[in-house]
N, C-alpha and C. Protein backbone atom coordinates (compact mmCIF):
# COMPACT_ATOMS: atom_id res chain seq x y z
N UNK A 1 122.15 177.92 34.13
CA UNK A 1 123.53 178.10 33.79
C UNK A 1 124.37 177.86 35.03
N UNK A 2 125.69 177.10 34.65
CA UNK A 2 126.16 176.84 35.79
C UNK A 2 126.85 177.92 36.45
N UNK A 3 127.11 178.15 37.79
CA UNK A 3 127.43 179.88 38.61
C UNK A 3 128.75 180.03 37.88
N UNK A 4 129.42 178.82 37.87
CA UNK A 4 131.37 179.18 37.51
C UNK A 4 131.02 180.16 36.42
N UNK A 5 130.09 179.25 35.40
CA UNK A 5 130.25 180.47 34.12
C UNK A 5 129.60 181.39 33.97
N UNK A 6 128.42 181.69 34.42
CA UNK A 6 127.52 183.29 34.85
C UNK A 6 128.77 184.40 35.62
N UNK A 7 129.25 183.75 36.61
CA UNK A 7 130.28 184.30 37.20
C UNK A 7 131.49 184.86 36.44
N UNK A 8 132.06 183.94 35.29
CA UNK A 8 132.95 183.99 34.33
C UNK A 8 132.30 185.42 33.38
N UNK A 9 130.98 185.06 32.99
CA UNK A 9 130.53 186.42 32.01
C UNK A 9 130.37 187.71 33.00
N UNK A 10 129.86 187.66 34.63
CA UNK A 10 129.47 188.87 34.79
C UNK A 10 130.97 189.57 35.16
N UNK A 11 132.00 188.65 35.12
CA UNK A 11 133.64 189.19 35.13
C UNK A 11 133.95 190.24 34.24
N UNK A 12 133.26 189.68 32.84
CA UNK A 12 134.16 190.27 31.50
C UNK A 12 133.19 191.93 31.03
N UNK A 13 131.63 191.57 32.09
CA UNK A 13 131.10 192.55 31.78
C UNK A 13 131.42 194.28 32.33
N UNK A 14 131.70 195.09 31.60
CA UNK A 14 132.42 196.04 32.18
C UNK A 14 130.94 197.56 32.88
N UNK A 15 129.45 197.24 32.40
CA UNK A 15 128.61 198.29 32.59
C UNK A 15 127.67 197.79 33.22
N UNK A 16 126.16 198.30 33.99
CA UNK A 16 125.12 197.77 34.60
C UNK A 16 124.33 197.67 33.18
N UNK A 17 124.68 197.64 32.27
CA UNK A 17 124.21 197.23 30.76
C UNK A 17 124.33 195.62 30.59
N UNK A 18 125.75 195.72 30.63
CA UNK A 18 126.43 194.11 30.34
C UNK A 18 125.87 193.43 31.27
N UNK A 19 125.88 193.94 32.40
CA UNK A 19 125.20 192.86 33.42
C UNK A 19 124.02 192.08 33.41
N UNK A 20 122.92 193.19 33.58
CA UNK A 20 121.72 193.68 32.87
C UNK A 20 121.45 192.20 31.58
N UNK A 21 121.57 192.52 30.69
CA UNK A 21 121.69 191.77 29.35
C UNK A 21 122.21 190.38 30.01
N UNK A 22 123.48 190.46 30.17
CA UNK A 22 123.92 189.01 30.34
C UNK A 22 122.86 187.96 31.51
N UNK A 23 122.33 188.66 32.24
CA UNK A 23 121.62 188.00 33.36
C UNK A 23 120.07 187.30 32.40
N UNK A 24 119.40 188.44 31.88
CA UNK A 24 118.39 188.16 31.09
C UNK A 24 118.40 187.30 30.12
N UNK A 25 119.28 187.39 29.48
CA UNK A 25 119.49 186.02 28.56
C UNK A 25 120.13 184.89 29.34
N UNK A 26 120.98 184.44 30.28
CA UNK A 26 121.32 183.72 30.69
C UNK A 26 120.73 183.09 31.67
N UNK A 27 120.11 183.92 32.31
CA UNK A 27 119.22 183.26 33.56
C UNK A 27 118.02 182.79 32.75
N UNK A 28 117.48 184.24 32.69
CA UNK A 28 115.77 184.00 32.13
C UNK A 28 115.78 183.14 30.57
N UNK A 29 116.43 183.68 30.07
CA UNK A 29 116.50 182.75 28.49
C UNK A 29 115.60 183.58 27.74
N UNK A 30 115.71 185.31 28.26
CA UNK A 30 114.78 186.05 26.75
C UNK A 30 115.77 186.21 25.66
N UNK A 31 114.92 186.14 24.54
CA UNK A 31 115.36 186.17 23.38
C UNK A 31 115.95 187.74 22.89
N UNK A 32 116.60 188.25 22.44
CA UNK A 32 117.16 189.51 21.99
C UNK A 32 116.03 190.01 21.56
N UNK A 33 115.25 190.05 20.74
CA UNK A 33 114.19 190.58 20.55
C UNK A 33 113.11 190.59 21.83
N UNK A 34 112.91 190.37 22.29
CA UNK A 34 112.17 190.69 23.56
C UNK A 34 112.72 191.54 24.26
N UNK A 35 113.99 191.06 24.47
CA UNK A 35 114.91 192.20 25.60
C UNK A 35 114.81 193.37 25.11
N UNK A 36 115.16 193.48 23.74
CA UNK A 36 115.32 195.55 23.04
C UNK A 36 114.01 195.76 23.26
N UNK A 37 112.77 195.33 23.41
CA UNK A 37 111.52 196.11 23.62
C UNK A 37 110.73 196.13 24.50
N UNK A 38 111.06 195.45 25.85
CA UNK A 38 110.92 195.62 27.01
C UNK A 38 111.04 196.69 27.70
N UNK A 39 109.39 197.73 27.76
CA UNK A 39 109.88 198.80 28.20
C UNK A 39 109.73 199.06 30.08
N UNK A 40 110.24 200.15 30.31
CA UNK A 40 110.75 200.16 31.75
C UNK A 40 109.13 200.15 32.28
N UNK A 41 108.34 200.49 32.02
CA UNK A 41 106.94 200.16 32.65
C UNK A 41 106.54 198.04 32.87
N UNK A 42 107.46 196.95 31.87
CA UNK A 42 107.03 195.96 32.10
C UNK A 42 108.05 195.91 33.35
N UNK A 43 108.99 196.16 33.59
CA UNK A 43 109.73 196.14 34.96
C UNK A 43 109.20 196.45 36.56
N UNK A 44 108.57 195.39 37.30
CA UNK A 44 108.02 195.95 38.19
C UNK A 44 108.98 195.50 40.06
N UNK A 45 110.01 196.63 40.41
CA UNK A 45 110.68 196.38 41.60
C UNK A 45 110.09 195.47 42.63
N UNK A 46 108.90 196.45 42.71
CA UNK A 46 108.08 195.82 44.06
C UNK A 46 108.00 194.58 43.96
N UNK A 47 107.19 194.24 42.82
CA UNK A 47 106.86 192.79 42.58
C UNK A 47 107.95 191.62 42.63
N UNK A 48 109.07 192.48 42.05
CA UNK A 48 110.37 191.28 41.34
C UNK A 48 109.60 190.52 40.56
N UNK A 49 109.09 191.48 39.54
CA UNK A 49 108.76 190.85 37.93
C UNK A 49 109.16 191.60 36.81
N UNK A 50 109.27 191.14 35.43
CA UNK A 50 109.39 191.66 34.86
C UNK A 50 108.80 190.73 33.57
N UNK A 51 107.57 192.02 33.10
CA UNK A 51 106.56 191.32 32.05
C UNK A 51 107.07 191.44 30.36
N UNK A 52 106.59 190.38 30.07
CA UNK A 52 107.36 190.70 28.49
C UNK A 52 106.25 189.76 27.78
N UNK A 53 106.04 190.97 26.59
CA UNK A 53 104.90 190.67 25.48
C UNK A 53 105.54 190.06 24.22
N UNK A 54 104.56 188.86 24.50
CA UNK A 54 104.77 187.77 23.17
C UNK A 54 103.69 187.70 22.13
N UNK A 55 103.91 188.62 21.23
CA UNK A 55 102.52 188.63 20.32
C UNK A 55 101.40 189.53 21.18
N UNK A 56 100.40 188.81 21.07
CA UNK A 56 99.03 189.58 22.07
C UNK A 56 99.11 188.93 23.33
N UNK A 57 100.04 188.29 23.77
CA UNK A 57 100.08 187.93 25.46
C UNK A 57 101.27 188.31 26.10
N UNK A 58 101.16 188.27 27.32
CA UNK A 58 101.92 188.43 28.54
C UNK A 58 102.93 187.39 29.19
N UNK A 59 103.81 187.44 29.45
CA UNK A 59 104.52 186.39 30.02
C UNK A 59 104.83 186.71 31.36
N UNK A 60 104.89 186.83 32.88
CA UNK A 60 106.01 187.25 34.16
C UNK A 60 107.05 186.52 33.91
N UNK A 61 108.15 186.85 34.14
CA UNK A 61 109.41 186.47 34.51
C UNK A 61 109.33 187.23 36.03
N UNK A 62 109.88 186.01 36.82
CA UNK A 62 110.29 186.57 38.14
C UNK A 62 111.45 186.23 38.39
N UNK A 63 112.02 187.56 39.39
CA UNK A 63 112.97 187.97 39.66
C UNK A 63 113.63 187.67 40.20
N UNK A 64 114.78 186.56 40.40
CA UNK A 64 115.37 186.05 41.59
C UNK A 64 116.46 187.21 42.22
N UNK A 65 117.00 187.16 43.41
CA UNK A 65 117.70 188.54 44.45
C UNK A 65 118.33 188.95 43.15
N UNK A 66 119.35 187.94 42.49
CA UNK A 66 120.62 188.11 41.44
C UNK A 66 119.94 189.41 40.50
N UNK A 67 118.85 188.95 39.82
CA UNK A 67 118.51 189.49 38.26
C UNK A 67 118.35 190.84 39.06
N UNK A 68 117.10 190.63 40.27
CA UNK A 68 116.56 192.29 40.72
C UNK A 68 117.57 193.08 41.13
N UNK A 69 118.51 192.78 41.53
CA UNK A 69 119.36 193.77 41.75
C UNK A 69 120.34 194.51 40.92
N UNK A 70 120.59 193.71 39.70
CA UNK A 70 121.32 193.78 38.60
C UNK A 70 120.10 194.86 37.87
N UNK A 71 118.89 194.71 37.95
CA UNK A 71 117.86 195.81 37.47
C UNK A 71 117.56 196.80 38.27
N UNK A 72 117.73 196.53 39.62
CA UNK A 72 118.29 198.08 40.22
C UNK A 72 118.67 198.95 40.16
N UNK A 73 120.31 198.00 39.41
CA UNK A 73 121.47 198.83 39.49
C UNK A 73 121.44 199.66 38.12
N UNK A 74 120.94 198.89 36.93
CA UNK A 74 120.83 199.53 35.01
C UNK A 74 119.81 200.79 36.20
N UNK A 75 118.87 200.32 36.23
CA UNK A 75 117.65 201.63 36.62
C UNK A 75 118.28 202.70 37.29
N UNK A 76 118.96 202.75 37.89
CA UNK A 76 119.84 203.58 38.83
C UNK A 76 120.92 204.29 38.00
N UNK A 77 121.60 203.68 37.30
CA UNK A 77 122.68 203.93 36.03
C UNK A 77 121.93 204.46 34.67
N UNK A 78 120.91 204.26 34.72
CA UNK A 78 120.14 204.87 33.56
C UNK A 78 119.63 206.22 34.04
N UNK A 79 118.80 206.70 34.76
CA UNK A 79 117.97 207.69 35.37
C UNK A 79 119.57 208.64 35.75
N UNK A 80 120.15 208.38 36.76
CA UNK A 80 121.25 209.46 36.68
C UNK A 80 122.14 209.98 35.50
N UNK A 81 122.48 208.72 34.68
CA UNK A 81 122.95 209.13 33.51
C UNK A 81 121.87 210.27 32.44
N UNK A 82 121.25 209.63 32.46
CA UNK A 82 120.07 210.23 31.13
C UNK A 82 118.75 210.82 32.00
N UNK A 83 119.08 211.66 33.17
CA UNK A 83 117.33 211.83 33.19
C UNK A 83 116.65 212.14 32.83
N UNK A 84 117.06 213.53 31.69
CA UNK A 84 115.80 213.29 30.67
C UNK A 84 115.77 212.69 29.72
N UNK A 85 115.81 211.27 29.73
CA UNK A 85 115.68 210.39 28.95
C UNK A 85 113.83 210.54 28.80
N UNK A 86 113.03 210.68 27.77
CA UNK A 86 111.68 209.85 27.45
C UNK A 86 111.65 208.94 27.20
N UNK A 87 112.00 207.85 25.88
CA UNK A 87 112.50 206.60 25.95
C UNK A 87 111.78 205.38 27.17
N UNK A 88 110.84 204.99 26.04
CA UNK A 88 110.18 204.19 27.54
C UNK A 88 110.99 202.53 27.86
N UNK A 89 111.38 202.61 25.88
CA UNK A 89 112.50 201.06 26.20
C UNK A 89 113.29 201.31 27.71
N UNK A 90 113.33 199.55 28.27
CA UNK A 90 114.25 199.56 29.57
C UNK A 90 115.59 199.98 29.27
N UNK A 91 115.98 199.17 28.03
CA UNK A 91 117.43 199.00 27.61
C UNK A 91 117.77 200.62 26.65
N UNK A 92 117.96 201.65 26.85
CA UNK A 92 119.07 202.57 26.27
C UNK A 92 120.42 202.22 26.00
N UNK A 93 120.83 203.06 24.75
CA UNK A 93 121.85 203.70 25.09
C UNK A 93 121.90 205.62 24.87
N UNK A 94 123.59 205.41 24.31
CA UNK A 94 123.69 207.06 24.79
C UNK A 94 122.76 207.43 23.05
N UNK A 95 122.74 206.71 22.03
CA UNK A 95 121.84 207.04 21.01
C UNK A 95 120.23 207.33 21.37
N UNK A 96 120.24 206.27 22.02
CA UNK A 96 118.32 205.42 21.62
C UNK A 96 118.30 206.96 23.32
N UNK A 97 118.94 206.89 24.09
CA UNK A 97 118.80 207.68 25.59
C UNK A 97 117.75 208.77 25.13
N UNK A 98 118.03 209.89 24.07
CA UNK A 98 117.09 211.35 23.92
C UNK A 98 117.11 211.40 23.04
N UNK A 99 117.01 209.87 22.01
CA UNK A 99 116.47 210.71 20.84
C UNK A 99 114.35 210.75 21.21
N UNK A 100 114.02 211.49 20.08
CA UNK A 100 112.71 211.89 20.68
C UNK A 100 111.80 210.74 19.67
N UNK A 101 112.50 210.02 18.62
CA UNK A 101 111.63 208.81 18.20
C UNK A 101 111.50 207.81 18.70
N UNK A 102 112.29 207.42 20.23
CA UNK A 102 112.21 206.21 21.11
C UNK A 102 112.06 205.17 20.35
N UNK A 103 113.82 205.02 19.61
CA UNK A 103 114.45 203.76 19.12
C UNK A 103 114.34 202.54 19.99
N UNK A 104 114.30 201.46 19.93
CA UNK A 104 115.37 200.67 20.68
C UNK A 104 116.50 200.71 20.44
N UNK A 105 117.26 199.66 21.66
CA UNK A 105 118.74 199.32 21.41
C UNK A 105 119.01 198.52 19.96
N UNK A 106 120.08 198.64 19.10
CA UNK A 106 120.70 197.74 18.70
C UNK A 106 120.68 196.72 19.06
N UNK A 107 120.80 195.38 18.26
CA UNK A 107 121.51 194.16 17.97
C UNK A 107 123.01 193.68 18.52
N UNK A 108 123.47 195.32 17.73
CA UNK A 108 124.59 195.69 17.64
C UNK A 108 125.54 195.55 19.64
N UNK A 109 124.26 196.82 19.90
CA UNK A 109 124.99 197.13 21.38
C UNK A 109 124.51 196.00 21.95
N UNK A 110 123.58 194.79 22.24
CA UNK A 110 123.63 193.86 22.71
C UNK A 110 124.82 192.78 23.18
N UNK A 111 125.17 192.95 21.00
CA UNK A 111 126.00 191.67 21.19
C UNK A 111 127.59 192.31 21.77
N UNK A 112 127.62 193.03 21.43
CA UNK A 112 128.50 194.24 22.00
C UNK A 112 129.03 194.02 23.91
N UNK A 113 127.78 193.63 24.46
CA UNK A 113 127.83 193.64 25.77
C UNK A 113 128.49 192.49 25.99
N UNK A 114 129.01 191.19 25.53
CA UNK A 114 129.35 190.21 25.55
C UNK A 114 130.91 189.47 25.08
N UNK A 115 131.67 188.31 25.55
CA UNK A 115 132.95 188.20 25.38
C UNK A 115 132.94 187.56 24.26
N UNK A 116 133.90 187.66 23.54
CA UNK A 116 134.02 187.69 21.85
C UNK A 116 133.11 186.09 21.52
N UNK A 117 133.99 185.15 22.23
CA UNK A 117 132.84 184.01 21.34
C UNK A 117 132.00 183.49 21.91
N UNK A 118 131.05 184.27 22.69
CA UNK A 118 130.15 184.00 23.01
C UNK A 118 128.47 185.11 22.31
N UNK A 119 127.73 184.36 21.97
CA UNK A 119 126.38 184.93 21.31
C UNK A 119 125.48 184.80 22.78
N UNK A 120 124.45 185.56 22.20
CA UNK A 120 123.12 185.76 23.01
C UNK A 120 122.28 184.33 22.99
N UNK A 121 122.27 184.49 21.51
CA UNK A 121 121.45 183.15 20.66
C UNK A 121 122.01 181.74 21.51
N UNK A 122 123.33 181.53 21.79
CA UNK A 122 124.30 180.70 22.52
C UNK A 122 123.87 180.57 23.58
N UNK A 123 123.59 181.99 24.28
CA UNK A 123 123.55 181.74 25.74
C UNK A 123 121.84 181.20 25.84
N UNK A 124 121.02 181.70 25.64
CA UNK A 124 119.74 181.10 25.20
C UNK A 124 119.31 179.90 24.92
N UNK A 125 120.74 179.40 23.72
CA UNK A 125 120.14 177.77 23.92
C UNK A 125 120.52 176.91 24.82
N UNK A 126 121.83 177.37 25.37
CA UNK A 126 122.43 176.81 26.80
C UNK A 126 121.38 176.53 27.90
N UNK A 127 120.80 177.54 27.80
CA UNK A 127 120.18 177.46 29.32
C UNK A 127 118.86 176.77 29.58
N UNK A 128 118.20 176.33 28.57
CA UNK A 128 117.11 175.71 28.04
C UNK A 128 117.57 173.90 28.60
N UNK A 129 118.32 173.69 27.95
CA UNK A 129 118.83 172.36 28.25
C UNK A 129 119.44 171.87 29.77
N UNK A 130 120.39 172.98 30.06
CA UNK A 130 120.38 173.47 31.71
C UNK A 130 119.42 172.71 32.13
N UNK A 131 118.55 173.97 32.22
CA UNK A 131 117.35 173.54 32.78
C UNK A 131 116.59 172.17 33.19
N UNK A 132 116.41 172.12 32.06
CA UNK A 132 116.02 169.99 31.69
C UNK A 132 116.91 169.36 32.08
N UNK A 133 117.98 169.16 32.44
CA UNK A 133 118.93 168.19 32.89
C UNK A 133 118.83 168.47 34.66
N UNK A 134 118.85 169.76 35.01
CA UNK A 134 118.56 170.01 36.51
C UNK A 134 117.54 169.89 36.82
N UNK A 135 116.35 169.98 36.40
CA UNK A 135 114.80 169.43 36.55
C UNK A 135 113.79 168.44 36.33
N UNK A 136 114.56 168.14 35.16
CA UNK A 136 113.60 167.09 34.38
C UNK A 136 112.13 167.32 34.03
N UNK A 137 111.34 168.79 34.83
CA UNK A 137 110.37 168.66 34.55
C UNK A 137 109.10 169.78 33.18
N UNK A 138 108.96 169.30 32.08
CA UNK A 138 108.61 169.27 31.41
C UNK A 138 107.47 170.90 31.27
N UNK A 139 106.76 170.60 32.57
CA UNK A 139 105.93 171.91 33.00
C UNK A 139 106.65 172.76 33.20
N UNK A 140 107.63 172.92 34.51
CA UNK A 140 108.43 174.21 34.95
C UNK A 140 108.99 174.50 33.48
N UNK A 141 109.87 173.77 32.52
CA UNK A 141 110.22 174.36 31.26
C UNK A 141 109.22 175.25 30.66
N UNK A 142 107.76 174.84 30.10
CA UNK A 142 106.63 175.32 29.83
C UNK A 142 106.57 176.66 30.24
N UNK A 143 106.65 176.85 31.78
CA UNK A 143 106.56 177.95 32.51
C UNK A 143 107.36 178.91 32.60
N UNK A 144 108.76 178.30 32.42
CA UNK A 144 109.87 179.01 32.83
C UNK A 144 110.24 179.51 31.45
N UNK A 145 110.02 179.21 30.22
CA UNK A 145 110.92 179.98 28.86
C UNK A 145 109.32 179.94 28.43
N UNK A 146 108.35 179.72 28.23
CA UNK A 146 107.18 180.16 27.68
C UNK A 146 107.25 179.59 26.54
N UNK A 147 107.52 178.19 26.45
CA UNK A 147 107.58 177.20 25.29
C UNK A 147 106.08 176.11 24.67
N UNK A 148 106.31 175.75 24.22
CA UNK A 148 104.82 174.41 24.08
C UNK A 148 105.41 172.65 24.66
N UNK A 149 104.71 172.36 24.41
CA UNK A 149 104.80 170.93 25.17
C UNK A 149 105.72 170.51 24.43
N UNK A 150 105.67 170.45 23.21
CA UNK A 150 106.62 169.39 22.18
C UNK A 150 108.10 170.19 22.35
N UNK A 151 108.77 171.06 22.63
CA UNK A 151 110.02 171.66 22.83
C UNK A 151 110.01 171.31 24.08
N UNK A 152 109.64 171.38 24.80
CA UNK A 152 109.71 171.10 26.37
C UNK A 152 109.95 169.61 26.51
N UNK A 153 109.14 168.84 25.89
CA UNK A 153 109.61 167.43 25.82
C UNK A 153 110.74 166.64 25.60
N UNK A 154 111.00 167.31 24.08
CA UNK A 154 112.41 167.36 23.38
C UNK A 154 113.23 167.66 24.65
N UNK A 155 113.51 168.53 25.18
CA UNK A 155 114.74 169.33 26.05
C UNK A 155 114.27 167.98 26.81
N UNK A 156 113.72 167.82 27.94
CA UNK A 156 113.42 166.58 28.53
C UNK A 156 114.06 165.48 28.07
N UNK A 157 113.37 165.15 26.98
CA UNK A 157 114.10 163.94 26.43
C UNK A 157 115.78 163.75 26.56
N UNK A 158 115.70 164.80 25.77
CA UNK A 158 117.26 164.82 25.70
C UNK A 158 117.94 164.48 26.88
N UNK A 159 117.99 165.61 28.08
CA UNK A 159 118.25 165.64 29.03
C UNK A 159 118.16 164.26 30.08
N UNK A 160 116.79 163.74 30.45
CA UNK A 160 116.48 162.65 31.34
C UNK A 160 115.80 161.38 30.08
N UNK A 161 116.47 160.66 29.19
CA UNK A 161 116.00 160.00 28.69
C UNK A 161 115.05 158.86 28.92
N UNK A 162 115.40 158.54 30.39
CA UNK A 162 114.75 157.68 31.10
C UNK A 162 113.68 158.04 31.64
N UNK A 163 113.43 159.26 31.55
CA UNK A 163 111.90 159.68 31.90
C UNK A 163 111.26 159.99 30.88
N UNK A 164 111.05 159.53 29.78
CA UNK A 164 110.58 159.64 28.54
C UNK A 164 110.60 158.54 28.17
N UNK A 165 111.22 157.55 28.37
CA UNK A 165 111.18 156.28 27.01
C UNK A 165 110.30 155.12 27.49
N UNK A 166 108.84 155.79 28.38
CA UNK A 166 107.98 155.32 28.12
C UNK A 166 106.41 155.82 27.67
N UNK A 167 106.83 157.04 27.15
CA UNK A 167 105.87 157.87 26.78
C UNK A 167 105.59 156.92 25.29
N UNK A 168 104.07 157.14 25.00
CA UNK A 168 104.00 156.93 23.46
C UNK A 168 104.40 157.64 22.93
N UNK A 169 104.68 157.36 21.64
CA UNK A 169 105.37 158.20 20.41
C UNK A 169 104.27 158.59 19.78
C-alpha cells in the first residue's frame, strides 16, 4: 500500500484498535476472519511474528518496526484497560474484554474501525496487486499472503504483463 494512503487511514484512526486492524489488513493482507481469531498467544514480540491458522496449518507473518509497534501499543492498551481480561482472542473489545465465553470481536467493530468508504475486503484486495506491480515476483506473493501459484500468477500477470506473456498457457 502506498505510505500517502496507510498514512491517510492511520489519520482517521482514532484507537490502538484502529491502528492495530488497519495495519493488518493493509500491510499484511489478513483476511477479517483470521484477524477476529488470532489469539494473543499467536503474537510473538520477541520474534516480530505473528502466527495465524489456516485450516490445520500455520502461516508467520513477520513484523516489520511499523506493524510491531502498532502491536505493542493494542497489547499495552489492552492489558491496562482490561486486565482481567481471560479472553485469549488478540483483538477485544469492551464486550468480548470479560465476558467468560471468550467471544471474538465483531465484524461489526472491525468495520467500525475504518473511514466510511473504505472496507477491509477493499483494503485486502488493494494490497495484493500492490504487491505484484512493486515486485513482480510470483513466489514472494506465494509467501507473503499465503496464496497458490495460479492467484499469484494472475496478480503477476496483471501487474507485469511482460513477464508472463511467455509462459505457456
Amino acid at each position: 500500500m502506498r505510505s500517502d494512503l496507510l498514512a491517510g487511514l492511520m489519520g482517521h484512526a482514532k484507537s490502538p484498535l484502529s491502528r492495530l486492524v488497519i495495519a493488518m489488513v493493509a500491510v499484511h493482507a489478513l483476511p477479517d476472519e483470521e484477524l477476529r481469531t488470532v489469539s494473543t498467544t499467536d503474537l510473538n514480540l520477541a520474534r516480530g511474528a505473528l502466527e495465524v491458522r489456516r485450516g490445520l496449518l500455520r502461516h508467520t507473518h513477520y513484523l516489520e518496526e511499523f506493524s510491531h509497534r502498532l502491536a505493542s501499543e493494542w497489547l499495552a492498551y489492552r492489558y491496562h484497560r482490561w486486565p482481567a481480561s481471560t479472553n485469549p482472542c488478540l483483538l477485544v473489545s469492551q464486550k468480548t474484554a470479560l465476558d467468560p465465553d471468550h467471544p471474538v470481536v465483531s465484524r461489526t467493530l472491525l468495520r467500525g474501525t475504518l473511514p466510511k468508504n473504505v472496507t477491509l475486503v477493499g483494503l485486502r484486495r488493494d494490497r495484493m496487486p500492490n504487491q505484484a506491480f512493486a515486485t513482480g515476483d510470483p513466489l514472494k506473493l506465494m509467501r507473503l499472503f499465503v496464496i497458490t501459484a495460479q492467484p499469484a500468477m494472475r496478480y503477476v500477470g496483471a501487474a507485469c504483463p511482460e513477464r508472463t506473456a511467455k509462459l505457456p498457457r
